[in-house]
PDB file of N, CA and C in Angstrom:
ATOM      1  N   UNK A   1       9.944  -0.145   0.174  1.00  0.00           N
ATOM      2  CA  UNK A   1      10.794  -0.297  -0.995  1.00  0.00           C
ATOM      3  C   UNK A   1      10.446   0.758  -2.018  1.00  0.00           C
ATOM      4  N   UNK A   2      11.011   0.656  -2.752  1.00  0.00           N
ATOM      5  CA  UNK A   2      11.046   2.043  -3.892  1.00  0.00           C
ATOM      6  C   UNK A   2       9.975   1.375  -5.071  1.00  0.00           C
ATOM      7  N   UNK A   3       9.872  -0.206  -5.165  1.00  0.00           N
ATOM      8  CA  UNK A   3       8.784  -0.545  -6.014  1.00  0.00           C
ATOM      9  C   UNK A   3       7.217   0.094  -6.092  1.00  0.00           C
ATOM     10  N   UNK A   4       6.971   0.457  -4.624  1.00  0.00           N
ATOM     11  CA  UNK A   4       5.282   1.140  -4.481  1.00  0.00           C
ATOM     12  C   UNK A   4       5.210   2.210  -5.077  1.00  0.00           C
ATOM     13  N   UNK A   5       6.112   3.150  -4.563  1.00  0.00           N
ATOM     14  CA  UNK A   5       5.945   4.600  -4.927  1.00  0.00           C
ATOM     15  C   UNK A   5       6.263   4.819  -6.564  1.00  0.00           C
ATOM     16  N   UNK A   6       6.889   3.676  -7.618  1.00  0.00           N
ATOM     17  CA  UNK A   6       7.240   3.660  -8.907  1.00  0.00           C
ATOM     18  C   UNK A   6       5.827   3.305  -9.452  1.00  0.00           C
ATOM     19  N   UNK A   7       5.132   2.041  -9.148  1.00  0.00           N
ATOM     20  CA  UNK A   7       3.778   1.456  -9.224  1.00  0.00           C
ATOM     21  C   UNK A   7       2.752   2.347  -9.139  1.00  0.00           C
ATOM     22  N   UNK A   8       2.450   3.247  -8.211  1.00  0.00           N
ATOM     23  CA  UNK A   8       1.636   4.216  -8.161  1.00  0.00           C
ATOM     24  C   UNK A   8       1.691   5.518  -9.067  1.00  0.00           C
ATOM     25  N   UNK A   9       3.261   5.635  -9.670  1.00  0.00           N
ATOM     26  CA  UNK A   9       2.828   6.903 -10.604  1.00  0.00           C
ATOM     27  C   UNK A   9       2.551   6.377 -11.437  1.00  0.00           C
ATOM     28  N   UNK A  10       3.382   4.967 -11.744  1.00  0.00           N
ATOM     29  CA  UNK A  10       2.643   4.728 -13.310  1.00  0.00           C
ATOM     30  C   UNK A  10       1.000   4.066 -13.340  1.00  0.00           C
ATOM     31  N   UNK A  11       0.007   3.862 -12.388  1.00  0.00           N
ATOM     32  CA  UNK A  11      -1.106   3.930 -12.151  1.00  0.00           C
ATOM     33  C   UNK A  11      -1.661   5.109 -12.386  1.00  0.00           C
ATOM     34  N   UNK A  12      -0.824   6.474 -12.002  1.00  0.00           N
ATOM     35  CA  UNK A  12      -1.397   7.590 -11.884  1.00  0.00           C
ATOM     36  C   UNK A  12      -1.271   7.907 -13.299  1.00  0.00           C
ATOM     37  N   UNK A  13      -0.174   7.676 -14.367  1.00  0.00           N
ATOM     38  CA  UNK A  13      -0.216   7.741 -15.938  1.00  0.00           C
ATOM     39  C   UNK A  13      -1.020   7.385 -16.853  1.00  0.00           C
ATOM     40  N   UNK A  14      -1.207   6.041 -16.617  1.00  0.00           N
ATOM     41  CA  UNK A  14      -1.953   5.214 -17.618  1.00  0.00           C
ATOM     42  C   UNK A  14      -1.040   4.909 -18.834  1.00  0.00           C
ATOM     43  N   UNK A  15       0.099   4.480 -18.537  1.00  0.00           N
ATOM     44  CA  UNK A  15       1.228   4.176 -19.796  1.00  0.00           C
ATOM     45  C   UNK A  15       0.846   2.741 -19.985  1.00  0.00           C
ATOM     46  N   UNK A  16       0.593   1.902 -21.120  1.00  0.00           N
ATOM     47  CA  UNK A  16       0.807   0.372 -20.736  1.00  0.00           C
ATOM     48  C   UNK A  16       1.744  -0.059 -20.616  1.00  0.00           C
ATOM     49  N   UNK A  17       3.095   0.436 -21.184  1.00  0.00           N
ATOM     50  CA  UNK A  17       4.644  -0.199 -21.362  1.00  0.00           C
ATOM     51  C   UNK A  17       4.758   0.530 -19.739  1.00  0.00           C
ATOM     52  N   UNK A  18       4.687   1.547 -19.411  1.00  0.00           N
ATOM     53  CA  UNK A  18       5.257   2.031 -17.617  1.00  0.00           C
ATOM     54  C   UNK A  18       4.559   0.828 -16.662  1.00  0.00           C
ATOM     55  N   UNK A  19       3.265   0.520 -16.875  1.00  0.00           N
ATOM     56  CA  UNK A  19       2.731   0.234 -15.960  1.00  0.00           C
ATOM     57  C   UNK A  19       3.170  -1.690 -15.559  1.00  0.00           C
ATOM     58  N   UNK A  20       3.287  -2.055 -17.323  1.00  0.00           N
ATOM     59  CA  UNK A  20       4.108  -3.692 -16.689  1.00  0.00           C
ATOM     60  C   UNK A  20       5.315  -3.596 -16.759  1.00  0.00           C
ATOM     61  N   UNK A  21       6.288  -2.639 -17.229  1.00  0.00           N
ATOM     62  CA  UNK A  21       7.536  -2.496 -16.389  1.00  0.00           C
ATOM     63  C   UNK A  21       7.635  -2.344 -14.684  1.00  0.00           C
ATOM     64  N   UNK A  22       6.590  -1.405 -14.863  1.00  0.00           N
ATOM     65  CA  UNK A  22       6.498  -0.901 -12.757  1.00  0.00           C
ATOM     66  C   UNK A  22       6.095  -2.123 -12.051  1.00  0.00           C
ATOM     67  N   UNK A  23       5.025  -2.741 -12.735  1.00  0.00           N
ATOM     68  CA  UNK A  23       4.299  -3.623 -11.871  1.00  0.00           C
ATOM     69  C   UNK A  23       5.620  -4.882 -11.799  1.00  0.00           C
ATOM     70  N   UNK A  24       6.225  -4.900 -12.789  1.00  0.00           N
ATOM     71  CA  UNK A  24       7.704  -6.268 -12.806  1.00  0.00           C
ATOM     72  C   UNK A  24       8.413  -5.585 -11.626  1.00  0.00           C
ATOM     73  N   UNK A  25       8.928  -4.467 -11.478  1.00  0.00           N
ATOM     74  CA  UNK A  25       9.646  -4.007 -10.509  1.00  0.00           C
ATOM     75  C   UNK A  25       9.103  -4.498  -9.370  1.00  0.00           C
ATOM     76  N   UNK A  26       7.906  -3.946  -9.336  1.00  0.00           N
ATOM     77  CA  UNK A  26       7.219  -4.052  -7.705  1.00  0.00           C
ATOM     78  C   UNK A  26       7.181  -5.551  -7.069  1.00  0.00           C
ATOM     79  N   UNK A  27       6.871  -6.615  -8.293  1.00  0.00           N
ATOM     80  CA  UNK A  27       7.044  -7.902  -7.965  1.00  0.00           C
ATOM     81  C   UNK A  27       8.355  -8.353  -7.634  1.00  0.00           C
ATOM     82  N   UNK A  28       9.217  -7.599  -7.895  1.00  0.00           N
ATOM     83  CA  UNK A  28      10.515  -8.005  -7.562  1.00  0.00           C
ATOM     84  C   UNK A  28      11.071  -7.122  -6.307  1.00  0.00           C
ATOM     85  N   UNK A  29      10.843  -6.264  -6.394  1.00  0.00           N
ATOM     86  CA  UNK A  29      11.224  -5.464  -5.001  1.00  0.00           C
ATOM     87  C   UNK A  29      10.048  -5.935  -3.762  1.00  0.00           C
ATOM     88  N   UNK A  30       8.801  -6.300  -3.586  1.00  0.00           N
ATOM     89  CA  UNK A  30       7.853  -6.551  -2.698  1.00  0.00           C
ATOM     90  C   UNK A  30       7.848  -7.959  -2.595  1.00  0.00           C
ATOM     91  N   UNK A  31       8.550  -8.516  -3.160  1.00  0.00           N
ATOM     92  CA  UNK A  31       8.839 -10.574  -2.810  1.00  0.00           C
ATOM     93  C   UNK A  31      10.323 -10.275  -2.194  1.00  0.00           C
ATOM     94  N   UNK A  32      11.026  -9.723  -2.412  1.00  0.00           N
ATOM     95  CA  UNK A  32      11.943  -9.435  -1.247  1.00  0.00           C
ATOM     96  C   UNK A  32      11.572  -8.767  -0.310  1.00  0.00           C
ATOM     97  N   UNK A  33      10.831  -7.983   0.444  1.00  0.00           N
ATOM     98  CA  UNK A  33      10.583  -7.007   1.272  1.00  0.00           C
ATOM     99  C   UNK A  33       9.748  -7.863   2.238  1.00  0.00           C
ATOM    100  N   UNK A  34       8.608  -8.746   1.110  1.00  0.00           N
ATOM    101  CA  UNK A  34       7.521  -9.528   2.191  1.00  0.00           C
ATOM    102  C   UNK A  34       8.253 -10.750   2.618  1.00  0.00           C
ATOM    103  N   UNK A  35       9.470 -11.257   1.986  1.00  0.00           N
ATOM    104  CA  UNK A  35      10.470 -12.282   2.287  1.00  0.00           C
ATOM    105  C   UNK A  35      10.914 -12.257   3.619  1.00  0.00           C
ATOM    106  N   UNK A  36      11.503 -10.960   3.473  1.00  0.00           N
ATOM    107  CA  UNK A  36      12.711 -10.960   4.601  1.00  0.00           C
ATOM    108  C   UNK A  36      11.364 -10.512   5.915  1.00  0.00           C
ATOM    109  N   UNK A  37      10.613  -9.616   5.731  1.00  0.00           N
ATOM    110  CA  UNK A  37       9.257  -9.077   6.796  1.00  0.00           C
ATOM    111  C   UNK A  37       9.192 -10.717   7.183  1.00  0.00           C
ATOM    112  N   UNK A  38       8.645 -11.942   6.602  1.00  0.00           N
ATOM    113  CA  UNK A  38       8.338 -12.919   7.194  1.00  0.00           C
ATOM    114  C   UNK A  38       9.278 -13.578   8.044  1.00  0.00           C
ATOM    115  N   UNK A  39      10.358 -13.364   7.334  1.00  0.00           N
ATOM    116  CA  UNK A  39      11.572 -14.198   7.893  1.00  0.00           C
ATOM    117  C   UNK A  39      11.712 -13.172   9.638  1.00  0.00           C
ATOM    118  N   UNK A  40      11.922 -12.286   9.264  1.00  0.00           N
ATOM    119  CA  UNK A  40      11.925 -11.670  10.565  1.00  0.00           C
ATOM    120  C   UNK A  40      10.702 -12.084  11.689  1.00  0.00           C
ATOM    121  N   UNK A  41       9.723 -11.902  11.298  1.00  0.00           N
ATOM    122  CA  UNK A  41       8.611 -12.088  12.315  1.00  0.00           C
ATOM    123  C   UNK A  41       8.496 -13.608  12.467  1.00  0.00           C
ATOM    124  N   UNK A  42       9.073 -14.745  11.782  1.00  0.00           N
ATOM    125  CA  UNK A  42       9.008 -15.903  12.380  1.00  0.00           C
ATOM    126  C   UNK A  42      10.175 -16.207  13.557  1.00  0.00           C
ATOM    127  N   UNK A  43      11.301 -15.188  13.043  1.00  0.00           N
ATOM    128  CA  UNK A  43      12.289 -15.961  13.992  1.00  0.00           C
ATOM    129  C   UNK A  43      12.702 -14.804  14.990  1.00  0.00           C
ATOM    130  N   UNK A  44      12.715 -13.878  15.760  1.00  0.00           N
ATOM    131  CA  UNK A  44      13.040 -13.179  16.677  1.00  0.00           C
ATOM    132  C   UNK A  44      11.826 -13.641  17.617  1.00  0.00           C
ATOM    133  N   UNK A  45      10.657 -13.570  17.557  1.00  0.00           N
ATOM    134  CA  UNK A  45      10.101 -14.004  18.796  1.00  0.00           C
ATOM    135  C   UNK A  45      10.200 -15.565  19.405  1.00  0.00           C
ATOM    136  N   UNK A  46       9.895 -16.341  20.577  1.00  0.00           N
ATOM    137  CA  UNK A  46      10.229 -17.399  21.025  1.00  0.00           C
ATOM    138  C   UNK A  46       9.099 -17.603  20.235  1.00  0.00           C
ATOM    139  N   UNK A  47       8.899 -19.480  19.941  1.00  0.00           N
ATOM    140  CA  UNK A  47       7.827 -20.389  19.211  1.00  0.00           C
ATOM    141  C   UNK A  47       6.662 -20.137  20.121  1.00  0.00           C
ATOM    142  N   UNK A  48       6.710 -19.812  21.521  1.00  0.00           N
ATOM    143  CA  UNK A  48       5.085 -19.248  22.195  1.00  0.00           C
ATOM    144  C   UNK A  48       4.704 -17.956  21.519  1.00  0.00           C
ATOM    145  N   UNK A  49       5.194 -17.297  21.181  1.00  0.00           N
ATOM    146  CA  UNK A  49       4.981 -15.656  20.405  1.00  0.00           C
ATOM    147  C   UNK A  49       4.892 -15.490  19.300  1.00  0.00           C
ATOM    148  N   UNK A  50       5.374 -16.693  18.462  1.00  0.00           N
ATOM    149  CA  UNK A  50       4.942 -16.707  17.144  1.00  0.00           C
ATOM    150  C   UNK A  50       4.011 -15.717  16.648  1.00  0.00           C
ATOM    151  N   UNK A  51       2.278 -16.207  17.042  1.00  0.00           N
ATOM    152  CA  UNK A  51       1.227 -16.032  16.685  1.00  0.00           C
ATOM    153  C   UNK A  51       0.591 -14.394  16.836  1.00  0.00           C
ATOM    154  N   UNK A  52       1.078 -14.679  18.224  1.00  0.00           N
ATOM    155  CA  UNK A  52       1.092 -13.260  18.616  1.00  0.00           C
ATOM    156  C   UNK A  52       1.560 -11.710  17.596  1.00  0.00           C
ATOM    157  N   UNK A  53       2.910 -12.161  17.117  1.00  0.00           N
ATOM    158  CA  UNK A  53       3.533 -11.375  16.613  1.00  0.00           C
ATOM    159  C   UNK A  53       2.823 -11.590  15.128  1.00  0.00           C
ATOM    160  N   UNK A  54       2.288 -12.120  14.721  1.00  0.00           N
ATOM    161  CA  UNK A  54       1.711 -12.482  13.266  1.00  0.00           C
ATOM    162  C   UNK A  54       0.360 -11.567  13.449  1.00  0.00           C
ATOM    163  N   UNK A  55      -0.291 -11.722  14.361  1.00  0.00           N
ATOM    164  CA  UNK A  55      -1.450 -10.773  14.492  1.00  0.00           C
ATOM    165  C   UNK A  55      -0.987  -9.735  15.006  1.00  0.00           C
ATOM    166  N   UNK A  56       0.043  -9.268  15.438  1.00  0.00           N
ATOM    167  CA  UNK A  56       0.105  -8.018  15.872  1.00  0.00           C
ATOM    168  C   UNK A  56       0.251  -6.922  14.227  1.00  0.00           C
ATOM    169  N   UNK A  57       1.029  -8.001  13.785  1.00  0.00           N
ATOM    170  CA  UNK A  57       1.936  -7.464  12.409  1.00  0.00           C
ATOM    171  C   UNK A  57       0.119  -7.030  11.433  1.00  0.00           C
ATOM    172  N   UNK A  58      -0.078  -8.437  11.366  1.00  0.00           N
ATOM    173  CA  UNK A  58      -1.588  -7.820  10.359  1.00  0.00           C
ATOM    174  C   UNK A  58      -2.453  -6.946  11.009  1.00  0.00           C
ATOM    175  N   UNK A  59      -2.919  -7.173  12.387  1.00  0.00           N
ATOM    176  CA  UNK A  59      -3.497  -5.919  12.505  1.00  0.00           C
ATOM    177  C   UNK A  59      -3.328  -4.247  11.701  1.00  0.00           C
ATOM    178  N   UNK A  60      -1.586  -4.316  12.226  1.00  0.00           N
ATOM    179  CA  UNK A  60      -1.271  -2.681  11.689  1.00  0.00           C
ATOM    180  C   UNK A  60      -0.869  -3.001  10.221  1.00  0.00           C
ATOM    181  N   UNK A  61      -0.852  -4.036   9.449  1.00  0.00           N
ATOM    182  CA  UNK A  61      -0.751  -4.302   7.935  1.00  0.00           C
ATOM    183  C   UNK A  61      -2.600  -3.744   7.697  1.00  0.00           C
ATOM    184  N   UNK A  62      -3.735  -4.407   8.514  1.00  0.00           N
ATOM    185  CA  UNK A  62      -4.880  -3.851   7.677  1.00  0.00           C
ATOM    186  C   UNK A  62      -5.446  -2.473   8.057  1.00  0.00           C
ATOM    187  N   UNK A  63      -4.673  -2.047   9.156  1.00  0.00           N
ATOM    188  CA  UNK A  63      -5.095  -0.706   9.520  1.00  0.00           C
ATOM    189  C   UNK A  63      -4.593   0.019   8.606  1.00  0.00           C
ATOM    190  N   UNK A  64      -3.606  -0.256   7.610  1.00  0.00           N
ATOM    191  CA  UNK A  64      -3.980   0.825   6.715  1.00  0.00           C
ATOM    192  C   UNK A  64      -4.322   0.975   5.164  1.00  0.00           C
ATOM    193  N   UNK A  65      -4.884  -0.027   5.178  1.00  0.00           N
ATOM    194  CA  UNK A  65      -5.774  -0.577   4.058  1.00  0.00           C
ATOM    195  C   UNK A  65      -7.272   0.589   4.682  1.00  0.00           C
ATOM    196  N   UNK A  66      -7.598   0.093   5.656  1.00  0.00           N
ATOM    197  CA  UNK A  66      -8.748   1.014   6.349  1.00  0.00           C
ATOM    198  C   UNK A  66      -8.286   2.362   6.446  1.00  0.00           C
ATOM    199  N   UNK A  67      -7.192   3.029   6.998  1.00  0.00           N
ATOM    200  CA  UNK A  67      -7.225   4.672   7.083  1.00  0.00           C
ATOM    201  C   UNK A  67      -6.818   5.198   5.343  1.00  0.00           C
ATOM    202  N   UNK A  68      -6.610   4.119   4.345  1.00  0.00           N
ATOM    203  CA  UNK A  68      -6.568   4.598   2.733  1.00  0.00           C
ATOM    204  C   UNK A  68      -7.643   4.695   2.551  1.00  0.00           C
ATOM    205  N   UNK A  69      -8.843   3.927   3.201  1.00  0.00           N
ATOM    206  CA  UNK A  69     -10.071   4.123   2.656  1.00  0.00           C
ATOM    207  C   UNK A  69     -10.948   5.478   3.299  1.00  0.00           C
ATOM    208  N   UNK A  70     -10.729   5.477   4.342  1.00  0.00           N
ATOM    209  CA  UNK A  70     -11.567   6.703   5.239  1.00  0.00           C
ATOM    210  C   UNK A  70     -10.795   7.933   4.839  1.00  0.00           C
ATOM    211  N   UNK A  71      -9.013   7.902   4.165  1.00  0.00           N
ATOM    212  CA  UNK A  71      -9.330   9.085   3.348  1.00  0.00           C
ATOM    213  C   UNK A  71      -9.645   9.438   2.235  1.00  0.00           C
ATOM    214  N   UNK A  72     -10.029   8.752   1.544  1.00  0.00           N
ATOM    215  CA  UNK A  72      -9.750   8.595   0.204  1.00  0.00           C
ATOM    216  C   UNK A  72     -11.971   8.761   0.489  1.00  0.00           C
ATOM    217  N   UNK A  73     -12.918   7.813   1.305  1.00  0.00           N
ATOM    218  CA  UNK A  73     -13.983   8.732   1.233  1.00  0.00           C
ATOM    219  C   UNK A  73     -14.228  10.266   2.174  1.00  0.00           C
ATOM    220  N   UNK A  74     -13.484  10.770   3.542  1.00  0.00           N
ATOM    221  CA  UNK A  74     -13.628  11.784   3.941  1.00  0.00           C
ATOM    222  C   UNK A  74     -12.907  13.069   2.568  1.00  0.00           C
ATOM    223  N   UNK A  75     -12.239  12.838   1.482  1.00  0.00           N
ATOM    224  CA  UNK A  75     -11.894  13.385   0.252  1.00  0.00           C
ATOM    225  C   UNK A  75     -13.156  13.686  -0.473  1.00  0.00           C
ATOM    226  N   UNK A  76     -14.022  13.165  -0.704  1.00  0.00           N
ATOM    227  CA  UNK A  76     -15.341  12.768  -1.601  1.00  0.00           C
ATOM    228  C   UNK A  76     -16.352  12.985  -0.609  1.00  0.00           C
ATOM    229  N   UNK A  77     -16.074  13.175   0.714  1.00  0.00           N
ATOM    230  CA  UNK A  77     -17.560  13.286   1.105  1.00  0.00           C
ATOM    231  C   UNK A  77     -18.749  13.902   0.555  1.00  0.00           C
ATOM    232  N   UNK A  78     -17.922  15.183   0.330  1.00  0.00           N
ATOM    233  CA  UNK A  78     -18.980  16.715  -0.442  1.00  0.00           C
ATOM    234  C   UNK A  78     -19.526  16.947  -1.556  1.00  0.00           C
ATOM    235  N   UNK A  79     -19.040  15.380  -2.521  1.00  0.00           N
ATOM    236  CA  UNK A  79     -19.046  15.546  -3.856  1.00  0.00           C
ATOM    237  C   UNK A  79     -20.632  15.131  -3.750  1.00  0.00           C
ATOM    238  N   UNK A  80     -21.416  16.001  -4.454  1.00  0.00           N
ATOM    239  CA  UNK A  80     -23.216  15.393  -4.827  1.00  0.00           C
ATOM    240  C   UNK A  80     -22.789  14.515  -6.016  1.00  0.00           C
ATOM    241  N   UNK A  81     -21.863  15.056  -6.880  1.00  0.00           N
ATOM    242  CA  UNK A  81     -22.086  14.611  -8.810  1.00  0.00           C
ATOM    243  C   UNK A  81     -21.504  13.122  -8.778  1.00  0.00           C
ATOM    244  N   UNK A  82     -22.551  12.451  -9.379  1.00  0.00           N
ATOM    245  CA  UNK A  82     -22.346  11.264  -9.454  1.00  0.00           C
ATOM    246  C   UNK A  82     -20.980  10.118 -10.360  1.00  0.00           C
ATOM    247  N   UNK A  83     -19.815   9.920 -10.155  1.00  0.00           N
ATOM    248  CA  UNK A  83     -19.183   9.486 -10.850  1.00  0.00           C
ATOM    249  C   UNK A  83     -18.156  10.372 -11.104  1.00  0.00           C
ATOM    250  N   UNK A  84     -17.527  11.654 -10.269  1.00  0.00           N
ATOM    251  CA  UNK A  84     -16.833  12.478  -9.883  1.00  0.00           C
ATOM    252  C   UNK A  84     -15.695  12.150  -8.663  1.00  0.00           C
ATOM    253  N   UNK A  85     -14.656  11.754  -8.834  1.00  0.00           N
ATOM    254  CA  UNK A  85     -14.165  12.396  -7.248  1.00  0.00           C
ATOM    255  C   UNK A  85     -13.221  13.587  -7.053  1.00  0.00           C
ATOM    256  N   UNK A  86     -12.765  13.533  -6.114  1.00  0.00           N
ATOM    257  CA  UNK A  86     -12.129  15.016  -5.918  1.00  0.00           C
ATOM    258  C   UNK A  86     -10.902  14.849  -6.578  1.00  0.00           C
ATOM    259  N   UNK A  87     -10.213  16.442  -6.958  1.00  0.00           N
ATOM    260  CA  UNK A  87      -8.783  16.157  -7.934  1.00  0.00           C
ATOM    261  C   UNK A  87      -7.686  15.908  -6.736  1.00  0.00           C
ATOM    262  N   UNK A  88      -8.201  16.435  -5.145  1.00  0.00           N
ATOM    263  CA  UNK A  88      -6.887  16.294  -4.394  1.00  0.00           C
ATOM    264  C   UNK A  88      -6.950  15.065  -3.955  1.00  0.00           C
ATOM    265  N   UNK A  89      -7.428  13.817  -4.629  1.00  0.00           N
ATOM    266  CA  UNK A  89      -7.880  12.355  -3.740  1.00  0.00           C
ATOM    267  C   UNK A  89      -6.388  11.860  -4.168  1.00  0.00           C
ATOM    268  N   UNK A  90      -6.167  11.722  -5.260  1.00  0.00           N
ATOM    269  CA  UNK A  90      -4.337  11.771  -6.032  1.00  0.00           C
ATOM    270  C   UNK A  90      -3.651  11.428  -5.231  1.00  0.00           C
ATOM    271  N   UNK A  91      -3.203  13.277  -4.792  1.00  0.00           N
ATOM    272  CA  UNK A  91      -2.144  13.634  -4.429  1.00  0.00           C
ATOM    273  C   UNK A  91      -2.084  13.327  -3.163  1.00  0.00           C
ATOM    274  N   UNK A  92      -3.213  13.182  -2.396  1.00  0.00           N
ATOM    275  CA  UNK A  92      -3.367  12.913  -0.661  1.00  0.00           C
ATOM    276  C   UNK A  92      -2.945  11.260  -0.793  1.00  0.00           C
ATOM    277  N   UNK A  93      -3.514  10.630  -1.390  1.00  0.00           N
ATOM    278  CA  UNK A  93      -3.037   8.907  -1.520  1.00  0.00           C
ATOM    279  C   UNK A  93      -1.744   8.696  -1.842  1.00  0.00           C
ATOM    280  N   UNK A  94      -1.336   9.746  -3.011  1.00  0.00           N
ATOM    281  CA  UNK A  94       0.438   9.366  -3.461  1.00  0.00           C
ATOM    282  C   UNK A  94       0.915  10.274  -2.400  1.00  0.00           C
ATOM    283  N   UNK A  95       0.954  11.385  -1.292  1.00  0.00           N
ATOM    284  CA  UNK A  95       1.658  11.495  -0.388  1.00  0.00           C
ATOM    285  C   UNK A  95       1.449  10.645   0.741  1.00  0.00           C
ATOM    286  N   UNK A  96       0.598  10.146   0.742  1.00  0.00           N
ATOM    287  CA  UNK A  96       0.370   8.833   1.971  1.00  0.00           C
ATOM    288  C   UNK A  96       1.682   7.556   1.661  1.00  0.00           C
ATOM    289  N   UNK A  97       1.472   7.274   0.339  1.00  0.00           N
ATOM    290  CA  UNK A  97       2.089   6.111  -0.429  1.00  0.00           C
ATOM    291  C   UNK A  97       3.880   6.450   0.050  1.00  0.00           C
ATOM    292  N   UNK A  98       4.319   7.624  -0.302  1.00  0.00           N
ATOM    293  CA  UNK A  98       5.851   8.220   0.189  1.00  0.00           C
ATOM    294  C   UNK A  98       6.219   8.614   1.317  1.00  0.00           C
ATOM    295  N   UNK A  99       5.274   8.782   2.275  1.00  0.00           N
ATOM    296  CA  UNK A  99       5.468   8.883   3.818  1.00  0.00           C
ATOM    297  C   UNK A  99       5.802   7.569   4.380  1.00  0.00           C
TER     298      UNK A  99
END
């Protein structure tokens, strides 16, 4: 939905009026999105596949919770200075976020 990629610039701003406008959007565009995602994955498979299809779905829902994180530290690996990260950590996460 178009709510993430709105949510993330205004994260990337620091506006307070952008950021609970964005974040209202996102609640409203991502309760429809995770709506209809559920509705789908309960009812196209038979009631034996249910489960199946529920773990198939979170698996690749937390796989990329995990490849945001391994880039976001292979970004920072090199950094020694403490409380630094890299300036391209951004732009590599908000082009992840629009892909």
């Amino acid at each position: 939905t178009l709510g993430y990629p709105v949510y993330s610039l205004a994260m990337y701003y620091h506006q307070r009026e952008w950021a609970i406008a964005a974040g209202v959007f996102l609640g409203l565009t991502a309760g429809l999105l995770w709506t209809a995602q559920g509705q789908l994955m309960m009812s196209y498979p038979e009631k034996s596949w249910v489960g199946r299809f529920v773990a198939i779905f979170w698996g690749i829902f937390n796989s990329g919770a995990v490849l945001g994180c391994l880039m976001s530290f292979s970004i920072n690996l090199g950094n020694s200075a403490e409380g630094q990260a890299a300036s391209s950590g951004g732009s590599a996460l908000s082009a992840t976020t629009y892909w």
